[in-house]
C-alpha atoms as a PDB file:
ATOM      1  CA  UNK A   1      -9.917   1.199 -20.570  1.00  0.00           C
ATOM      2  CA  UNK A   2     -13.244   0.941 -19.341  1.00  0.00           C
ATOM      3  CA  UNK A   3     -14.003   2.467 -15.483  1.00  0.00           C
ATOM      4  CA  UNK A   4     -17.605   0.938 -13.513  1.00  0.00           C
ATOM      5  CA  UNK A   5     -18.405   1.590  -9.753  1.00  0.00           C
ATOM      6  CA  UNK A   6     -17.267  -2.299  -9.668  1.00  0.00           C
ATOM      7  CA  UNK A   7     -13.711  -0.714 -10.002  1.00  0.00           C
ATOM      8  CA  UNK A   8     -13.740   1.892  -7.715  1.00  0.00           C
ATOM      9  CA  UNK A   9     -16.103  -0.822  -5.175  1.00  0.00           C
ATOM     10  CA  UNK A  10     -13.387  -3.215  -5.105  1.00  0.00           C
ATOM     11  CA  UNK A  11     -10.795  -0.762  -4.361  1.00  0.00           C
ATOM     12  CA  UNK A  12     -12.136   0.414  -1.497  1.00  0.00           C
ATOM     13  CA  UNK A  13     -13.390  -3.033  -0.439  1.00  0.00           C
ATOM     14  CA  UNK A  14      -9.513  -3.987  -0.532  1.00  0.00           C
ATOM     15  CA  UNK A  15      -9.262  -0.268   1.474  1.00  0.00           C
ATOM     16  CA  UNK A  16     -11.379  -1.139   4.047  1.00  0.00           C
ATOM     17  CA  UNK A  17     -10.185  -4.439   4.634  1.00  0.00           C
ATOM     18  CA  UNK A  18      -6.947  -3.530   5.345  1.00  0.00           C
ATOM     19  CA  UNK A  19      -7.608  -0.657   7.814  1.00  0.00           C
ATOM     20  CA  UNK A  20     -10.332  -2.858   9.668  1.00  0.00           C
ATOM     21  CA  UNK A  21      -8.039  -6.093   9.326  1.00  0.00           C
ATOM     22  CA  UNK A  22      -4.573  -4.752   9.153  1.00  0.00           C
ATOM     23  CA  UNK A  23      -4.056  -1.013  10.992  1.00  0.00           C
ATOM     24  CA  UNK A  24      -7.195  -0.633  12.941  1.00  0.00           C
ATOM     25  CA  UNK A  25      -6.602   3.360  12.173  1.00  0.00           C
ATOM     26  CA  UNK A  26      -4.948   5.319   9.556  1.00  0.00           C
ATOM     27  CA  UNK A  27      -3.084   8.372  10.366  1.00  0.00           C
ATOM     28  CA  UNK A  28      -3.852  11.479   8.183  1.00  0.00           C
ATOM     29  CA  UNK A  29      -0.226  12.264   8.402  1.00  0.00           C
ATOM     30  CA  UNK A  30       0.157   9.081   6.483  1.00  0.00           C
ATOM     31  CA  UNK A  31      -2.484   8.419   4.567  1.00  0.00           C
ATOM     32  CA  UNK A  32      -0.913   8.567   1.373  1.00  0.00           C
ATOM     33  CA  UNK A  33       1.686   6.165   2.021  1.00  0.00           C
ATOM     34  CA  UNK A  34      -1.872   3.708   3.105  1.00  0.00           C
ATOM     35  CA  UNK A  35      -3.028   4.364  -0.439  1.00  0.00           C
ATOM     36  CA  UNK A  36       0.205   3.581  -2.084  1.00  0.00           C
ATOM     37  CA  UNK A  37       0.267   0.168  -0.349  1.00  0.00           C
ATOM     38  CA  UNK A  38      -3.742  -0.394  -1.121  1.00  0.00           C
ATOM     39  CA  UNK A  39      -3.058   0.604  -4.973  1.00  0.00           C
ATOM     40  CA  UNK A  40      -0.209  -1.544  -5.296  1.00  0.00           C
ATOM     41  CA  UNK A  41      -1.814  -4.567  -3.778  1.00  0.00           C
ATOM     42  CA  UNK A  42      -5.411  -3.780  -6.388  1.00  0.00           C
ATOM     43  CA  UNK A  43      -2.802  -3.746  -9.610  1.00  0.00           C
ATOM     44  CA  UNK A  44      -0.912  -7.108  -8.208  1.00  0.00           C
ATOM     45  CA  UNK A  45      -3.931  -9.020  -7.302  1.00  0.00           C
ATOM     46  CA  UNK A  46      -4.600 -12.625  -8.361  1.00  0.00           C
ATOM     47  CA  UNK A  47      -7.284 -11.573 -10.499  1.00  0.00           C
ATOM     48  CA  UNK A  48      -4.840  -9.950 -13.038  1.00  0.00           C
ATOM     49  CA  UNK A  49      -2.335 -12.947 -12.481  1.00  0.00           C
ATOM     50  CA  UNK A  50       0.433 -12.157 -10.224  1.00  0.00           C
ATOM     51  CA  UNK A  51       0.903 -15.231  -7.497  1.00  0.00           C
ATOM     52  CA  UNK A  52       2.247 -14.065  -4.560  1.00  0.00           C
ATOM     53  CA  UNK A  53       6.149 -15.245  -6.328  1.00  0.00           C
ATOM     54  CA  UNK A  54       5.486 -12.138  -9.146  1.00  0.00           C
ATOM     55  CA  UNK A  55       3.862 -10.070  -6.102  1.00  0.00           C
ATOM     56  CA  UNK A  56       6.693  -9.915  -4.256  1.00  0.00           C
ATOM     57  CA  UNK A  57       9.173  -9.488  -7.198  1.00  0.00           C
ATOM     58  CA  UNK A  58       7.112  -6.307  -8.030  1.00  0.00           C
ATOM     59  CA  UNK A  59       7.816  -5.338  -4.683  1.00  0.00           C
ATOM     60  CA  UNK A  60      11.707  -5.604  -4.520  1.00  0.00           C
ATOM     61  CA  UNK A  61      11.890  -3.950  -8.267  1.00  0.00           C
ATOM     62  CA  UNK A  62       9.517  -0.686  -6.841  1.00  0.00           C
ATOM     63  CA  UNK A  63      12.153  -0.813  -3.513  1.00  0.00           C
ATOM     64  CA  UNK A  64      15.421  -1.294  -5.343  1.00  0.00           C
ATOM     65  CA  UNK A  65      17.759   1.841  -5.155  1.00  0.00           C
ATOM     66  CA  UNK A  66      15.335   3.599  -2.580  1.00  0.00           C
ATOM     67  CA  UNK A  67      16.274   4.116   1.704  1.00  0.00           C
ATOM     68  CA  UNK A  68      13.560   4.221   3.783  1.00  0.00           C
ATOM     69  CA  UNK A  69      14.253   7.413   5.673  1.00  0.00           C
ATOM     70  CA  UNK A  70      11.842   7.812   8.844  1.00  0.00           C
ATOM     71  CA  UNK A  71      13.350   9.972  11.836  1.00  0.00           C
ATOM     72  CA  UNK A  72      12.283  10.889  15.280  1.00  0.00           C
ATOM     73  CA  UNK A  73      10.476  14.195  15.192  1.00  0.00           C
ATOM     74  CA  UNK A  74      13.460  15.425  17.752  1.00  0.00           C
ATOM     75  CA  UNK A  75      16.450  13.730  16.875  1.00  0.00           C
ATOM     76  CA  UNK A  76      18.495  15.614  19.157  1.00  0.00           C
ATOM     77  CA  UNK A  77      16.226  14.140  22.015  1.00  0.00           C
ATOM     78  CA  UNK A  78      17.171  10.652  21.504  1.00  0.00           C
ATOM     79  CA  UNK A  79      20.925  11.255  20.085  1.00  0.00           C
END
């Protein structure tokens, strides 16, 4: 595999585009799960020749089997 500043240029152009277009800010907190999302949408681009059908497939295979677990910081102050 060959790497260029092309590569690493057009993942941060797809970066940047979603925090200016999509979030607006990105949390340090979560800044990994922003990077997870910007990663998987660079290896499922059109370029490489996923439509948005094989896109979204990838997406339900990576979420099958996993819970999305996200609680309140206090639970017991909004039991």
């Amino acid at each position: 595999m060959t790497l260029h500043t092309n590569t690493i240029e057009s993942f941060f152009a797809i970066m940047k585009r979603g925090v200016y277009g999509n979030f607006h800010s990105v949390s340090e907190a979560h800044l990994h799960r922003y990077l997870f999302e910007f990663d998987f949408k660079y290896n499922h681009r059109s370029a490489l020749g996923y439509d948005d059908a094989a896109r979204a497939d990838a997406l339900l295979r990576g979420a099958k089997g996993k819970r999305l677990l996200y609680q309140w910081p206090n639970e017991a102050a909004h039991a």
